[in-house]
Protein backbone atom coordinates (compact mmCIF):
# COMPACT_ATOMS: atom_id res chain seq x y z
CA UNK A 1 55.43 -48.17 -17.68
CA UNK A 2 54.26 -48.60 -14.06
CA UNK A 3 51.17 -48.23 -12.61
CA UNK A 4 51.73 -45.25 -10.91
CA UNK A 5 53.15 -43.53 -14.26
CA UNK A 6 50.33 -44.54 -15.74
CA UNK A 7 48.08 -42.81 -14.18
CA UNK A 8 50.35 -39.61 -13.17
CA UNK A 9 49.97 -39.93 -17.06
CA UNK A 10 46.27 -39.95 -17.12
CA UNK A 11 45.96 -36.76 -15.56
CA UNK A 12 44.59 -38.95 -12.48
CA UNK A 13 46.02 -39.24 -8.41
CA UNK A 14 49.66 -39.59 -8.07
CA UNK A 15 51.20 -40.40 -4.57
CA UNK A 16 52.44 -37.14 -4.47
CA UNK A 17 50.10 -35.06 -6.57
CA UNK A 18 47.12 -32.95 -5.46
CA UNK A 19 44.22 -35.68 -4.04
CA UNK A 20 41.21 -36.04 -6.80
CA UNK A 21 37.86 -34.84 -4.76
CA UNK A 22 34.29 -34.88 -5.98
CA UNK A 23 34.38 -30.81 -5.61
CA UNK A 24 37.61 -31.14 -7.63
CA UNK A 25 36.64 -32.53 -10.41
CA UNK A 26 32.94 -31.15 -10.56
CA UNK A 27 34.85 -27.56 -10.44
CA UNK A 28 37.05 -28.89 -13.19
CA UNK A 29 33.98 -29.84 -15.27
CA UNK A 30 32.04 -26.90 -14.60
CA UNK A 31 34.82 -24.42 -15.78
CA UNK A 32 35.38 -25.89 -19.15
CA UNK A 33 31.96 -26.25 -19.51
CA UNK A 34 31.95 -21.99 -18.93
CA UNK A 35 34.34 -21.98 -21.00
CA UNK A 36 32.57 -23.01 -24.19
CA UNK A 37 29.00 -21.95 -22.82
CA UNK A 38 31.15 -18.54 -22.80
CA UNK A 39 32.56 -19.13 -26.63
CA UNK A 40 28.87 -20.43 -28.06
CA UNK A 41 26.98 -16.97 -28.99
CA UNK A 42 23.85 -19.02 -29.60
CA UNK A 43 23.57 -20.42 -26.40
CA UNK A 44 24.52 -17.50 -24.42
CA UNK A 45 21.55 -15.52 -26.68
CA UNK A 46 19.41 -18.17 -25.30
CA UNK A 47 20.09 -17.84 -21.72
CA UNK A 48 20.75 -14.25 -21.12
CA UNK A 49 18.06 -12.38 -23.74
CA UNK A 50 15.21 -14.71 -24.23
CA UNK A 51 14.22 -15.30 -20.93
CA UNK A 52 14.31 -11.29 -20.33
CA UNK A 53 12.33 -10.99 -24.11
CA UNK A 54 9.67 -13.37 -22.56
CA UNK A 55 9.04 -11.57 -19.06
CA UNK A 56 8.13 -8.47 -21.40
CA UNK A 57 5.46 -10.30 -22.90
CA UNK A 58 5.14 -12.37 -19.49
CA UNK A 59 3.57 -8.14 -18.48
CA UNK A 60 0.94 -7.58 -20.66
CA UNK A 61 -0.16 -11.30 -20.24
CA UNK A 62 -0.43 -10.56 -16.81
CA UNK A 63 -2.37 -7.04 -17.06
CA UNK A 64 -5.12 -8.61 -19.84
CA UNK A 65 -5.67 -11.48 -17.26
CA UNK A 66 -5.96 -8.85 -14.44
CA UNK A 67 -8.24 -6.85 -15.88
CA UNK A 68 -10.85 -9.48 -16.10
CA UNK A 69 -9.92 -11.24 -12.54
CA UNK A 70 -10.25 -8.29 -9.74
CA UNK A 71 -7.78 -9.06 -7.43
CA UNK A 72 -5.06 -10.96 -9.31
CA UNK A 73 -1.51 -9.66 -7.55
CA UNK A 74 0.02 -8.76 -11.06
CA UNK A 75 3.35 -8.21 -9.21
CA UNK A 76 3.89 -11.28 -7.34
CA UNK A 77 3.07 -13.29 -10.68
CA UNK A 78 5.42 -11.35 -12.75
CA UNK A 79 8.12 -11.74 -10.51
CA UNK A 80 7.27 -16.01 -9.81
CA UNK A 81 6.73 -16.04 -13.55
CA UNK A 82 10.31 -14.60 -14.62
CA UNK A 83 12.17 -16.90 -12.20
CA UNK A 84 10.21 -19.69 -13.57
CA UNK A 85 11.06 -18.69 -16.93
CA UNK A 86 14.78 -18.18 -16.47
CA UNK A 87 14.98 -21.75 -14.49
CA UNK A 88 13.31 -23.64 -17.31
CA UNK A 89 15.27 -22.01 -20.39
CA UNK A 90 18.54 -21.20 -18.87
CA UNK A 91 18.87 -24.14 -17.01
CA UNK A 92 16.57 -26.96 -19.25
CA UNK A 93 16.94 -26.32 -22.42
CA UNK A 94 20.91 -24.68 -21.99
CA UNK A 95 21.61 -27.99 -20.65
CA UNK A 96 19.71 -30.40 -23.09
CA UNK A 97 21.44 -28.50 -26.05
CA UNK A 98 24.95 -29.01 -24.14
CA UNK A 99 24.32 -32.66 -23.21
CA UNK A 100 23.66 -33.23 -26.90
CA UNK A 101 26.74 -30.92 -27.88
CA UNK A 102 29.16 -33.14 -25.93
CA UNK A 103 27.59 -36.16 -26.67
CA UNK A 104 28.56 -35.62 -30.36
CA UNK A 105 32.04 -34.45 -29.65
CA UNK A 106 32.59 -37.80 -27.56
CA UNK A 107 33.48 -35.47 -24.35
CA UNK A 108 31.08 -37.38 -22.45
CA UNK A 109 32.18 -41.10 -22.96
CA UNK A 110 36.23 -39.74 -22.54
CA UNK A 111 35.61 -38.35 -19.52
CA UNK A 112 33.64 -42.03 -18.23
CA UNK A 113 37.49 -43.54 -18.79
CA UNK A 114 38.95 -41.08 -16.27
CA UNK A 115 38.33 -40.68 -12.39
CA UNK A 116 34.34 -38.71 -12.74
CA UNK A 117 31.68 -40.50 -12.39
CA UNK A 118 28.70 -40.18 -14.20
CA UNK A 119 26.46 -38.25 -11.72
CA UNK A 120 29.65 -36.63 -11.60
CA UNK A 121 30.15 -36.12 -15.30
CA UNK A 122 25.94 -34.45 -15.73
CA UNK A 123 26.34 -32.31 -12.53
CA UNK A 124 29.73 -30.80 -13.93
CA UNK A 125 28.14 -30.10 -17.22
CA UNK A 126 25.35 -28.59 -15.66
CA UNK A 127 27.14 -26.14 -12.79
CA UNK A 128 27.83 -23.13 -15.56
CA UNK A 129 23.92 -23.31 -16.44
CA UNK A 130 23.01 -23.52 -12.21
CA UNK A 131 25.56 -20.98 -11.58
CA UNK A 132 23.77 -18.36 -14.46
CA UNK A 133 20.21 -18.71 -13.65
CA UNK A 134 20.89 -18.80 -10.00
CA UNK A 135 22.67 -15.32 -10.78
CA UNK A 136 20.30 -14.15 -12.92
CA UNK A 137 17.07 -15.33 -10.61
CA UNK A 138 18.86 -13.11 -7.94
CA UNK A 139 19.00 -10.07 -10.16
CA UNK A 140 15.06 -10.75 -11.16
CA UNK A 141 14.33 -10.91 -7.59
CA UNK A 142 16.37 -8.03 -6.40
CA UNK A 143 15.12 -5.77 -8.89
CA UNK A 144 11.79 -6.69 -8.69
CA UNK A 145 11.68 -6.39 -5.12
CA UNK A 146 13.05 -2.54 -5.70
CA UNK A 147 10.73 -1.55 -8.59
CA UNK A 148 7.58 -3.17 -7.30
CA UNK A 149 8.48 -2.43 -3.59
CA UNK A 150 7.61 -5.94 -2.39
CA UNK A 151 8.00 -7.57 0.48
CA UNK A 152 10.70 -9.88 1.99
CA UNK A 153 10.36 -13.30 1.47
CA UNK A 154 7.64 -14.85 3.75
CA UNK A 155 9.54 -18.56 4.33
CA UNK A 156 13.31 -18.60 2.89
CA UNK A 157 13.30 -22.24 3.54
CA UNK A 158 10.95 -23.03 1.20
CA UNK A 159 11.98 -20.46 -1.61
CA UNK A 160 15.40 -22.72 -1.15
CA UNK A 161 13.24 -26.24 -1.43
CA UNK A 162 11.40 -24.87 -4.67
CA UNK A 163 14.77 -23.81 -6.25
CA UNK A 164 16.19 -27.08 -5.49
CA UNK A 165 13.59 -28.85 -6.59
CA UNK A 166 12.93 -26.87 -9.82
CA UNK A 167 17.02 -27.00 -10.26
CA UNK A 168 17.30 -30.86 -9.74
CA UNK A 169 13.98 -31.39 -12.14
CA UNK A 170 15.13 -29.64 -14.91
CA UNK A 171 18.80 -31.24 -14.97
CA UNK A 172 17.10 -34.30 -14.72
CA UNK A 173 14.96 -33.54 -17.54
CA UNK A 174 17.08 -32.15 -19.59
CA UNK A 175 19.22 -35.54 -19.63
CA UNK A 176 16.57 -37.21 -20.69
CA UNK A 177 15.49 -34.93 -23.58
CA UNK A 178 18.94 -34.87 -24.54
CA UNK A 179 18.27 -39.01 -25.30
CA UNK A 180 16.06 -37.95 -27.75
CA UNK A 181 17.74 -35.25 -29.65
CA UNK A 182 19.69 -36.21 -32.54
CA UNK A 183 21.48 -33.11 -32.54
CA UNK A 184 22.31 -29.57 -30.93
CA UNK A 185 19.76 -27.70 -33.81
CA UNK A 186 16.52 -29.93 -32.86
CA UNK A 187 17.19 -29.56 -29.45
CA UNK A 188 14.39 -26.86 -29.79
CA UNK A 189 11.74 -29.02 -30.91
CA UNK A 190 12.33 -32.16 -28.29
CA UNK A 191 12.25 -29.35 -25.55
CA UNK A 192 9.35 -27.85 -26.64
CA UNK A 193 6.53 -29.91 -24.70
CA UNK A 194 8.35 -29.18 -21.01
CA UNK A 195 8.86 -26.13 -22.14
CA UNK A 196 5.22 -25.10 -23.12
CA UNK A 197 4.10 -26.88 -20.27
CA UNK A 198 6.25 -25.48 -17.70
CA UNK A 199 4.81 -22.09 -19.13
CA UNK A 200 1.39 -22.13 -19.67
CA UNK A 201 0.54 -25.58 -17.39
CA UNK A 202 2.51 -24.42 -14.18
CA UNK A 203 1.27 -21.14 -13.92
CA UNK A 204 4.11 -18.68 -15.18
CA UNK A 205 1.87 -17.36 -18.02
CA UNK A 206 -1.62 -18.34 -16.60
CA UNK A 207 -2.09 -18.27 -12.91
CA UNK A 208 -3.66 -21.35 -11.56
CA UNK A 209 -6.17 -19.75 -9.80
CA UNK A 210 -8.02 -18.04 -13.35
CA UNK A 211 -8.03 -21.66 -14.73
CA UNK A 212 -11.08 -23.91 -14.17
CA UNK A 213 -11.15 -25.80 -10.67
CA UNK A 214 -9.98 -29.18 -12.72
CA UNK A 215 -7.68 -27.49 -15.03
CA UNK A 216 -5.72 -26.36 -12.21
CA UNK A 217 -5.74 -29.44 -10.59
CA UNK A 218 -4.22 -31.35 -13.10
CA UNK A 219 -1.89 -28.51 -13.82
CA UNK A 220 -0.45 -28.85 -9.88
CA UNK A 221 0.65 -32.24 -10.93
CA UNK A 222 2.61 -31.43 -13.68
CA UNK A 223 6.67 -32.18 -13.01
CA UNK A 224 7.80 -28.21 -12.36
CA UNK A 225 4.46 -26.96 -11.19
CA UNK A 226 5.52 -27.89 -7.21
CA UNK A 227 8.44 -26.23 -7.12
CA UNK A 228 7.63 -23.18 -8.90
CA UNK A 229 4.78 -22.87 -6.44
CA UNK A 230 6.87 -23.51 -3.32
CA UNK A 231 9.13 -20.64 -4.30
CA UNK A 232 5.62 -18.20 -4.46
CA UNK A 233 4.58 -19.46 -1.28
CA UNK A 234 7.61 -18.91 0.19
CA UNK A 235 8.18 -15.68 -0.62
CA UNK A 236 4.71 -13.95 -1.07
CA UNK A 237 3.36 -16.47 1.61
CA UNK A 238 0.64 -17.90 -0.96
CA UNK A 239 0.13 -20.18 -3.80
CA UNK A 240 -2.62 -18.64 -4.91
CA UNK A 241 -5.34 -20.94 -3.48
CA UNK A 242 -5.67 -19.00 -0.41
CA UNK A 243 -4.96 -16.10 1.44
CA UNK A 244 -1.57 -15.10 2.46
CA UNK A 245 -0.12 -16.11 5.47
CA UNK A 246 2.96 -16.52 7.59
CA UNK A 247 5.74 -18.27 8.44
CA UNK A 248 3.94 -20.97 10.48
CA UNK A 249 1.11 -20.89 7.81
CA UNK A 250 3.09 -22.08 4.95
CA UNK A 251 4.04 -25.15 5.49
CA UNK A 252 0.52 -26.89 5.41
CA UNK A 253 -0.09 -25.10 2.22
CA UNK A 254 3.49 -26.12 1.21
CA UNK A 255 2.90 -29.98 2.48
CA UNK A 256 1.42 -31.28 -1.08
CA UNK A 257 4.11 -29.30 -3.32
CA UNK A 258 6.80 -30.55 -1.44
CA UNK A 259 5.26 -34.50 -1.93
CA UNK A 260 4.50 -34.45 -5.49
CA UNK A 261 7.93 -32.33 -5.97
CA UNK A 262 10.40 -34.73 -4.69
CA UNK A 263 7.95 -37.62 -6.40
CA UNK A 264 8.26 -35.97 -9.60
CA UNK A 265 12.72 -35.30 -8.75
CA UNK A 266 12.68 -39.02 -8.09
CA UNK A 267 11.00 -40.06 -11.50
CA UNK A 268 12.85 -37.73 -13.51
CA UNK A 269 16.01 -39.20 -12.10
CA UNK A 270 15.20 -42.44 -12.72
CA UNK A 271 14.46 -41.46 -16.41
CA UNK A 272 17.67 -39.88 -17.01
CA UNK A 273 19.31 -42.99 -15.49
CA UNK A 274 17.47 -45.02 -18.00
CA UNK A 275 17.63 -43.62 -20.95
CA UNK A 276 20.63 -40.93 -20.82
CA UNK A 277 23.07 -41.75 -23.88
CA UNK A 278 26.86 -41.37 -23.59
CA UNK A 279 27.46 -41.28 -27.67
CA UNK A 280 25.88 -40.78 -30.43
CA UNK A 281 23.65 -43.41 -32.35
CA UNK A 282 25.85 -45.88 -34.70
């Protein structure tokens, strides 16, 4: 057999066949990946209803806080907080679950012998999971917008720099939880801890500004705390810590979050580098 059989074979480039791109392949990943996100009742119960579940309860959490804190923009919150919530479970803990899922099967270490690389092989895996919560963080945001008659977004530029942030965070930390979890069924105890911190730490169910001057602080430096702030700030034009302001305004407030955000990108990277498994434990 000749080389170029071979890998006509291999479902790789021939000389005459179709060229093998990055966006090729990534859309080739992505759409089995939909396929069996699609197929898995479990997971799409996960992604779709519990998010919406938890913004009901995210409401009255809300109200009870504002009735003891005058002031406290209910709306705004509600709205930050359900994006926040549909990033971290359809997007984190979707993806650990699947990373685990095809670990077991061996998809991941067949597709290393083909043409994908690995960044590659985790982005493809992840681009159903991006695709829903982006969809479903639109439909948040437009019908919040409509029912609470808010206004449009203050600084689009850095509602698209918290997104990517939060988006490239919680892939990135949901390869490395996926090195810890045996299988697809535990997957909801090793996401837990991001999970509960990402709620309660980076101020989805409790605002930063009710919590102690030293809680909060610590809480700004958790790893999805930035970027769910820069999305606030850039659409309500506030983080919480100060008055609104404009376009202009925003990016001093938006300086820190956008520092400790790519910090936090960076490490979470380098952890799913490190310690990202391609098969299962012998």
């Amino acid at each position: 057999m000749t080389t170029a059989t071979a890998r006509t074979a291999t479902g790789t480039q021939s000389s005459g066949g179709p060229r093998s791109t990055t966006g090729r392949r990534l859309l080739a990943l992505g759409r089995a990946e939909g396929t069996l996100l699609l197929r898995n009742r479990t997971a799409l119960f996960t992604a779709l209803l519990l998010p919406l579940l938890l913004i009901g309860g995210l409401k009255s959490v809300l109200d009870q806080q504002a009735e003891t804190n005058p002031g406290l923009d209910v709306d705004s919150l509600l709205v930050n907080g359900a994006v926040g919530m549909v990033l971290a479970f359809v997007v984190y803990y979707n993806l650990t679950a699947a990373y685990v899922a095809r670990r077991g099967e061996l998809v991941l270490k067949r597709l290393r012998t083909g043409e994908a690389r690995d960044i590659e092989i985790l982005a493809g895996t992840a681009v159903p999971s991006v695709g829903l919560a982006l969809l479903m963080c639109l439909v948040v945001a437009v019908g919040g917008a409509a029912a609470l008659d808010l206004r449009a977004p203050v600084n689009p530029l850095l509602m698209a720099a918290g997104l990517v942030l939060a988006i490239g965070t919680l892939i990135a930390l949901a390869a490395v939880s996926s090195a810890f979890t045996k299988t697809v069924e535990s997957a909801g105890i090793t996401t837990m801890p991001v999970l509960l911190l990402s709620q309660f730490g980076s101020g989805l169910f409790v605002p930063l500004e009710v919590m102690p001057d030293r809680m909060a602080d610590v809480c700004r430096l958790l790893p999805t705390t930035p970027a769910f702030q820069l999305i606030r700030l850039g659409w309500f034009g506030t983080d919480g810590s100060a008055a609104a302001t404009g376009f202009a305004g925003t990016w001093a407030t938006a300086a820190p979050h956008l520092v400790t955000g790519t910090v936090w990108l960076a490490l979470a990277a380098w952890g799913a580098v490190r310690y990202f498994r391609w098969e299962p434990r012998r």
